[in-house]
PDB file of N, CA and C in Angstrom:
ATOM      1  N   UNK A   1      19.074  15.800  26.685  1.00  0.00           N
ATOM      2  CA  UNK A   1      18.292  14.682  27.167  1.00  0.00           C
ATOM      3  C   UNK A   1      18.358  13.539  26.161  1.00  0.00           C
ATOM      4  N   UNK A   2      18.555  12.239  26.474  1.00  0.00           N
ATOM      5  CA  UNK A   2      18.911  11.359  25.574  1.00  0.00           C
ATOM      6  C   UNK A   2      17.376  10.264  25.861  1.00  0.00           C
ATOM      7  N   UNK A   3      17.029   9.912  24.814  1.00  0.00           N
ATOM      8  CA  UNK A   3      15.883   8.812  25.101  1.00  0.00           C
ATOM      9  C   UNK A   3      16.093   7.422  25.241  1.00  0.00           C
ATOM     10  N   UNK A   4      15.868   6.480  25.586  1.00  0.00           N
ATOM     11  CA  UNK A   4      16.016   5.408  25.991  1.00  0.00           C
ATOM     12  C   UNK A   4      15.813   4.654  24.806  1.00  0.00           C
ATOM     13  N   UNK A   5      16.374   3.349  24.352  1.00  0.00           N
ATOM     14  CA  UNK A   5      16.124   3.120  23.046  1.00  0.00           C
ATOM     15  C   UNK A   5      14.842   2.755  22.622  1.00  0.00           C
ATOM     16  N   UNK A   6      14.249   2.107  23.890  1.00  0.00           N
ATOM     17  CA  UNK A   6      12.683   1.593  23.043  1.00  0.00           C
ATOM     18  C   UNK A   6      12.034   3.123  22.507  1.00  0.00           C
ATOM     19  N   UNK A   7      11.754   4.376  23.149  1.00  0.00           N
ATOM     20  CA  UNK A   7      11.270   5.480  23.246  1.00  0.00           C
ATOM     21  C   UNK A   7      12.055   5.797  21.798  1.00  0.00           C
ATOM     22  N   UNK A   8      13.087   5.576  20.927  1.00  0.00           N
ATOM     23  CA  UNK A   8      13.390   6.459  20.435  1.00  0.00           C
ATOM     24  C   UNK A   8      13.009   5.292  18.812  1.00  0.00           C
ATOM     25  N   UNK A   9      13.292   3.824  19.297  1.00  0.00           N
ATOM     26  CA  UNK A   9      12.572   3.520  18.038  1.00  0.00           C
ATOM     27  C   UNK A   9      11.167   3.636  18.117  1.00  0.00           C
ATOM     28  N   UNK A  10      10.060   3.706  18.896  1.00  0.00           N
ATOM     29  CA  UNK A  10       9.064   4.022  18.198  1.00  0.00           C
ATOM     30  C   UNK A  10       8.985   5.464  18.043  1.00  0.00           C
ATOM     31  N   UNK A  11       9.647   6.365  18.615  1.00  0.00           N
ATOM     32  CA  UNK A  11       9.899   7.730  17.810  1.00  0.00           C
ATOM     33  C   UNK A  11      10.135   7.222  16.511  1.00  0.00           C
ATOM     34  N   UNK A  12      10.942   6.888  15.675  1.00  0.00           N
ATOM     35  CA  UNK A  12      11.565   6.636  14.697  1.00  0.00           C
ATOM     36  C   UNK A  12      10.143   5.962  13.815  1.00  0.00           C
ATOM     37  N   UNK A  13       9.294   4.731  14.496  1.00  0.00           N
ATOM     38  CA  UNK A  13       8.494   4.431  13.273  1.00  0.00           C
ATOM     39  C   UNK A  13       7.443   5.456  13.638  1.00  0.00           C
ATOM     40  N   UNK A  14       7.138   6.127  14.438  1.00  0.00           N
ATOM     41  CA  UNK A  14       5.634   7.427  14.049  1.00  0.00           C
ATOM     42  C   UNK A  14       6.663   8.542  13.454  1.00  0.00           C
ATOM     43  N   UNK A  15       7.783   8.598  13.052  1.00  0.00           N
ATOM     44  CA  UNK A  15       8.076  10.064  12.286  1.00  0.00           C
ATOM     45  C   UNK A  15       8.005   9.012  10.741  1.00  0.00           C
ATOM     46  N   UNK A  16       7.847   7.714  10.616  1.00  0.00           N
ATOM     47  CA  UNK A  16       8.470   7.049   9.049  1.00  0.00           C
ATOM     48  C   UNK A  16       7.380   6.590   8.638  1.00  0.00           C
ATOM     49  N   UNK A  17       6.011   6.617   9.569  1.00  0.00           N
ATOM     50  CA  UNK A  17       4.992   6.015   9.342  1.00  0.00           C
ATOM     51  C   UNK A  17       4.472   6.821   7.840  1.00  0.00           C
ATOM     52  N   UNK A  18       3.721   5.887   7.060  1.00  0.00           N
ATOM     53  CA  UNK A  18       3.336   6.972   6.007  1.00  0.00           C
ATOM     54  C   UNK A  18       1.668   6.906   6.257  1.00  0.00           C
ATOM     55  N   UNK A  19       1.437   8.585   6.313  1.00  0.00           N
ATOM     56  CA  UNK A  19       0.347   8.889   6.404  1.00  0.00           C
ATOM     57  C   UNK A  19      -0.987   8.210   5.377  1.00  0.00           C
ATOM     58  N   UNK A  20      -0.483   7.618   4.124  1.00  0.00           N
ATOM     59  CA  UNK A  20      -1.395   7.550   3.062  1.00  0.00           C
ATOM     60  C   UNK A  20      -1.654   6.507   3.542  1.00  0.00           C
ATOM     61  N   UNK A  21      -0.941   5.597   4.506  1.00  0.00           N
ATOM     62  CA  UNK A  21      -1.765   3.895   4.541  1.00  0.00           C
ATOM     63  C   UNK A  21      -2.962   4.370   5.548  1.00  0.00           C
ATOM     64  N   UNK A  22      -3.437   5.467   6.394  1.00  0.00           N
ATOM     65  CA  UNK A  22      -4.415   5.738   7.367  1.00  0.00           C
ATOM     66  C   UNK A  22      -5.454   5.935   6.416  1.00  0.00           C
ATOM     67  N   UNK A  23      -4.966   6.424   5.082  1.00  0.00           N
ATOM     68  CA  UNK A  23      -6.253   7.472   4.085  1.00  0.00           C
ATOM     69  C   UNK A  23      -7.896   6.809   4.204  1.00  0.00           C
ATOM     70  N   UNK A  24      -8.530   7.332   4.097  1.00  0.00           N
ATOM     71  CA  UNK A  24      -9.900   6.784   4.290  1.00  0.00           C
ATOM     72  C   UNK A  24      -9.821   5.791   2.625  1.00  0.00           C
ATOM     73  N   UNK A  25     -10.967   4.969   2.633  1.00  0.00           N
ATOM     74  CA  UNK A  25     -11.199   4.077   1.112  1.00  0.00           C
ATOM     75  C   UNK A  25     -11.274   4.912   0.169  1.00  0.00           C
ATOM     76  N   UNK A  26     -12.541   5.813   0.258  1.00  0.00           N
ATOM     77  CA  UNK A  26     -12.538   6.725  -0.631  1.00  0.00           C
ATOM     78  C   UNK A  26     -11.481   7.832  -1.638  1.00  0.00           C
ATOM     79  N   UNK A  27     -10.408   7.690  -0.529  1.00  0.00           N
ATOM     80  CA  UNK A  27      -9.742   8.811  -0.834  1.00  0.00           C
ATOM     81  C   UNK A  27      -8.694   7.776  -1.594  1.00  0.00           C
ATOM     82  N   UNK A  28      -8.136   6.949  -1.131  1.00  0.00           N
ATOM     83  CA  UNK A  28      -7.280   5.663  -2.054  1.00  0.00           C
ATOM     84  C   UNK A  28      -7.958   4.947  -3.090  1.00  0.00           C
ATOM     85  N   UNK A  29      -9.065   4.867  -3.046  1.00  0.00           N
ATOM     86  CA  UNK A  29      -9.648   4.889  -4.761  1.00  0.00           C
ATOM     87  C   UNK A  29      -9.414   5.906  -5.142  1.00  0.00           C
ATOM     88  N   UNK A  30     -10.313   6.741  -5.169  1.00  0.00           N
ATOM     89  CA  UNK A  30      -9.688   8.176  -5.954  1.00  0.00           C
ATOM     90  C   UNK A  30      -7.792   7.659  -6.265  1.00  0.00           C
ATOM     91  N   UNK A  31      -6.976   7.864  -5.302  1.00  0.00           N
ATOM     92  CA  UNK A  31      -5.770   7.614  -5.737  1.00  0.00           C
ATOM     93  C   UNK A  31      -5.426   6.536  -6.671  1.00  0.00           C
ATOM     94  N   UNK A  32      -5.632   5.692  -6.491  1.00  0.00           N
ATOM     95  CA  UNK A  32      -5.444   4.698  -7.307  1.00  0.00           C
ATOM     96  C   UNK A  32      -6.083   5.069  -8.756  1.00  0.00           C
ATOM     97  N   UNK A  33      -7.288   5.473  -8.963  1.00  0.00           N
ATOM     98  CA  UNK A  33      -7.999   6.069 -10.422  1.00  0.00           C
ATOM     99  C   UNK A  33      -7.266   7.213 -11.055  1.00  0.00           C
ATOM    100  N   UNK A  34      -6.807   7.729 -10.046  1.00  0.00           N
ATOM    101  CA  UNK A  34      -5.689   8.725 -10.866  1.00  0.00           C
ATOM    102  C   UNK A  34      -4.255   8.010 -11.002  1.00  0.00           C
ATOM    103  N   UNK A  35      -4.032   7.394 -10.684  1.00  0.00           N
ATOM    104  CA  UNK A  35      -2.650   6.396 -10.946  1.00  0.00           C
ATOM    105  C   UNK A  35      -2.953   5.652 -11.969  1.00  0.00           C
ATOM    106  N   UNK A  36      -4.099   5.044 -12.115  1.00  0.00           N
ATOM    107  CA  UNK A  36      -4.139   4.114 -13.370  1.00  0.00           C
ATOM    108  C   UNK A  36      -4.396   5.326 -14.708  1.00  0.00           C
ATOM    109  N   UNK A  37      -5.195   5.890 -14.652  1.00  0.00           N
ATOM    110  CA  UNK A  37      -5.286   7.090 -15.351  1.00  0.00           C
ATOM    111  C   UNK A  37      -3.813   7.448 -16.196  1.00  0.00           C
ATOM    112  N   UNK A  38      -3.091   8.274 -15.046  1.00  0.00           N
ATOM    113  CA  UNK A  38      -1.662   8.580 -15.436  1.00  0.00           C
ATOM    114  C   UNK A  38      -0.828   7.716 -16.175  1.00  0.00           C
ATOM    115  N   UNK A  39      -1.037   6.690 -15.673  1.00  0.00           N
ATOM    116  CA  UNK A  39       0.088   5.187 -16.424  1.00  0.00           C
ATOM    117  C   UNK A  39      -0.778   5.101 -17.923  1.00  0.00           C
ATOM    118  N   UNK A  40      -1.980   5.248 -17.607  1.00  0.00           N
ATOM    119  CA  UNK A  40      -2.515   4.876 -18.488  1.00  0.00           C
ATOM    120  C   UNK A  40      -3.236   3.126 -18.832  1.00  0.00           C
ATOM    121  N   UNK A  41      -3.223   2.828 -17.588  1.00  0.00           N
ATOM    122  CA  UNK A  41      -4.088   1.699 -17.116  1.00  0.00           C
ATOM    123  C   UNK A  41      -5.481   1.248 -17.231  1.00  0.00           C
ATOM    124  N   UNK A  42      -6.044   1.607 -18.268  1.00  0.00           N
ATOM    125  CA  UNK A  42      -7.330   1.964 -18.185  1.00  0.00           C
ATOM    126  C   UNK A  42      -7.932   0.124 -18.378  1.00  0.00           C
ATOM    127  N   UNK A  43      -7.481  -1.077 -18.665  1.00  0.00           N
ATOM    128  CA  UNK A  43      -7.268  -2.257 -19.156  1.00  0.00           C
ATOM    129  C   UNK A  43      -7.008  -3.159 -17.561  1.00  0.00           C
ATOM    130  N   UNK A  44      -6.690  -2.386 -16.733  1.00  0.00           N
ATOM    131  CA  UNK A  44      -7.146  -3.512 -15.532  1.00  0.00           C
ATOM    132  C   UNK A  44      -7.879  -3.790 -14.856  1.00  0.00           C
ATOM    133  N   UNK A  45      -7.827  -5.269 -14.724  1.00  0.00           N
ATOM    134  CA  UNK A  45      -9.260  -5.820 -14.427  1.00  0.00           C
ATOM    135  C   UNK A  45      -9.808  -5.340 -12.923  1.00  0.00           C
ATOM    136  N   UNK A  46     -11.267  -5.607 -13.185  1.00  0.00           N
ATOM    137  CA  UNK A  46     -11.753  -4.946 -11.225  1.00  0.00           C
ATOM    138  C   UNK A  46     -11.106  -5.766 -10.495  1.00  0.00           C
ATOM    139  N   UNK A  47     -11.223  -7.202 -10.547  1.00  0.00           N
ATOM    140  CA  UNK A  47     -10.372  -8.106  -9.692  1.00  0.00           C
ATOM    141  C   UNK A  47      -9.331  -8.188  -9.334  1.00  0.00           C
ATOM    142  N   UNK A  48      -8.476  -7.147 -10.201  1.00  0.00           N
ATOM    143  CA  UNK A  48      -6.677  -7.239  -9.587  1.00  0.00           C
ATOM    144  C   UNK A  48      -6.687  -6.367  -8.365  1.00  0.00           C
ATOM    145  N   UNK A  49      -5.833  -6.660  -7.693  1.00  0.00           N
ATOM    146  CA  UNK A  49      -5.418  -6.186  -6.556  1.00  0.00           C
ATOM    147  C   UNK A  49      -4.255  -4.563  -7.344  1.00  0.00           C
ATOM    148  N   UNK A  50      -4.882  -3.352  -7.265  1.00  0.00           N
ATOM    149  CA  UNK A  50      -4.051  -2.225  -7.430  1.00  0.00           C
ATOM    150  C   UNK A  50      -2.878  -1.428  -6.711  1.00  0.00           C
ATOM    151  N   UNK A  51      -2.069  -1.428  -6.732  1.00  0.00           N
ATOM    152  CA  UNK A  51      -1.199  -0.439  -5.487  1.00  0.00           C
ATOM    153  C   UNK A  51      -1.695  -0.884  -4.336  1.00  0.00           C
ATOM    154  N   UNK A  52      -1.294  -1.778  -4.014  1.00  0.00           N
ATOM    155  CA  UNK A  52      -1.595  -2.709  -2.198  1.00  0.00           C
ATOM    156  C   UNK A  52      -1.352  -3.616  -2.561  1.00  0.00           C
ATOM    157  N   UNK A  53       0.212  -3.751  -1.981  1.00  0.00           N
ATOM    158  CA  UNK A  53       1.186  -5.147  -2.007  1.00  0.00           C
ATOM    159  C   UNK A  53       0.974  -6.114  -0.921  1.00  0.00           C
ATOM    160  N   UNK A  54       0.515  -5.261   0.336  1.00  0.00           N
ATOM    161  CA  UNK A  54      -0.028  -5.706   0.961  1.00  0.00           C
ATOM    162  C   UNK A  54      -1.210  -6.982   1.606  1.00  0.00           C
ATOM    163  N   UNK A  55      -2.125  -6.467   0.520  1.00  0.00           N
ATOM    164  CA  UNK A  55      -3.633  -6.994   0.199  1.00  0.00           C
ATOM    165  C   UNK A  55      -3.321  -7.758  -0.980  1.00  0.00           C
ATOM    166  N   UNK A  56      -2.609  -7.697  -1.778  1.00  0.00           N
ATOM    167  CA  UNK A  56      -1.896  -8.861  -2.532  1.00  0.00           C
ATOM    168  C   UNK A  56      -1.143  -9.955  -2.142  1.00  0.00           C
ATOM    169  N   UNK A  57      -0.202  -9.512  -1.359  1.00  0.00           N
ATOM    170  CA  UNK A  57       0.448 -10.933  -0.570  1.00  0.00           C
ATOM    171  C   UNK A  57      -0.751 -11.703   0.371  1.00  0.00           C
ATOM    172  N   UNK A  58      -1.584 -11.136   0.691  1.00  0.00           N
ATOM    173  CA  UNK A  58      -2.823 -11.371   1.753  1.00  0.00           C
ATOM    174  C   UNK A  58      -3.555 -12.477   0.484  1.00  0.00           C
ATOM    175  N   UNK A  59      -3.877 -12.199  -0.248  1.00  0.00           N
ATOM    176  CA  UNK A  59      -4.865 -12.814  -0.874  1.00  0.00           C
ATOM    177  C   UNK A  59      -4.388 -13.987  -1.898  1.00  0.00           C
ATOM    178  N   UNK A  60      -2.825 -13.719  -1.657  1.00  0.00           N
ATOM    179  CA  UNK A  60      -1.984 -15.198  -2.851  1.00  0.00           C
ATOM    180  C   UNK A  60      -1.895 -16.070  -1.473  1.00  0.00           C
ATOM    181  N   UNK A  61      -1.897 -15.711  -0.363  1.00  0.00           N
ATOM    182  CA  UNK A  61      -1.587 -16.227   0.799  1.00  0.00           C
ATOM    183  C   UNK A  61      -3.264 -17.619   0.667  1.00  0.00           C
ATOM    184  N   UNK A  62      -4.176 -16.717   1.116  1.00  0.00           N
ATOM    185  CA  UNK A  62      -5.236 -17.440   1.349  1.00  0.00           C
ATOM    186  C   UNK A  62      -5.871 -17.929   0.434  1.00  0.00           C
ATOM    187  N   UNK A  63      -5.942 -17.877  -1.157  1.00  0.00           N
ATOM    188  CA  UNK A  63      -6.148 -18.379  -2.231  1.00  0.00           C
ATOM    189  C   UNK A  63      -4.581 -19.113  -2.096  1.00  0.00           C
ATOM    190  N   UNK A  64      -3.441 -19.244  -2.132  1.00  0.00           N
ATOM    191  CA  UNK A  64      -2.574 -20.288  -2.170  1.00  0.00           C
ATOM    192  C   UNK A  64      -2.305 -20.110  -3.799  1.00  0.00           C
ATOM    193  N   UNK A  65      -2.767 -19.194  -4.244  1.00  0.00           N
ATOM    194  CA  UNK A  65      -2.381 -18.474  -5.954  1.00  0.00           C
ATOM    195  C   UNK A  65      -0.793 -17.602  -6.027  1.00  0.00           C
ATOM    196  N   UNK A  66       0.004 -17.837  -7.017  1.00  0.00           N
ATOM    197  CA  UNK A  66       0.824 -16.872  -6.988  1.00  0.00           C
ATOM    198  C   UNK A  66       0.672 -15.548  -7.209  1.00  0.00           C
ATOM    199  N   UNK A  67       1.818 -14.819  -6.751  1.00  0.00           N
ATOM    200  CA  UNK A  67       1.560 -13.368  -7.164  1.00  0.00           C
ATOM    201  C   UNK A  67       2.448 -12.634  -8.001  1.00  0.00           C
ATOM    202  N   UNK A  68       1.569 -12.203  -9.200  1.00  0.00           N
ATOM    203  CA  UNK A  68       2.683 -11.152 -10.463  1.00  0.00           C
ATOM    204  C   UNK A  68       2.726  -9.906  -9.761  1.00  0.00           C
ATOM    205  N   UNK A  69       3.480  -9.389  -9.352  1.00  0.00           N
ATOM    206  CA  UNK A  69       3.770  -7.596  -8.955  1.00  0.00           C
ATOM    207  C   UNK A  69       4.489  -7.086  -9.769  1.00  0.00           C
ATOM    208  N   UNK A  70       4.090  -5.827 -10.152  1.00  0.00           N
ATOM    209  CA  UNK A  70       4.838  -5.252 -11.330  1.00  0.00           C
ATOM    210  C   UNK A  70       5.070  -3.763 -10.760  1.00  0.00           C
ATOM    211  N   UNK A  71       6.379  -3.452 -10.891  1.00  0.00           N
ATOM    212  CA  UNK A  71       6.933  -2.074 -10.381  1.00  0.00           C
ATOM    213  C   UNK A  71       7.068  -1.100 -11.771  1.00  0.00           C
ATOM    214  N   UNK A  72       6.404   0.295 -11.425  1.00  0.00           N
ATOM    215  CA  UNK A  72       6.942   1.124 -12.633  1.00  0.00           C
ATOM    216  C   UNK A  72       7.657   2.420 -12.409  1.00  0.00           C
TER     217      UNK A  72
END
């Protein structure tokens, strides 16, 4: 049985979707506190935007501020 293409790309984005962007708040703080933890981040500010590139491009957007992203 062959699927039709629309049927098979959104097959394709619910098998690529990543489960962690659904995570409740709670549970992505926690993540994030153990990520800064590990790196050893203990020096960033409450105001930065953490692991959410997302909510970073969002907020250089509507402040009209640039954005530093740093990959490790």
């Amino acid at each position: 049985m062959q699927l039709p293409p629309l049927q098979l790309v959104l097959l394709l984005v619910l098998l690529a979707a990543d489960p962690a962007s659904a995570a409740p708040a709670a549970q992505t703080q926690e993540h994030n506190r153990q990520l800064q933890q590990s790196l050893n981040d203990s020096h960033v500010h409450s105001s930065w935007i953490y692991n959410d590139v997302d909510a970073g491009f969002a907020e250089a957007k509507k402040t009209g501020k640039p954005l530093l992203v740093v990959f490790r």
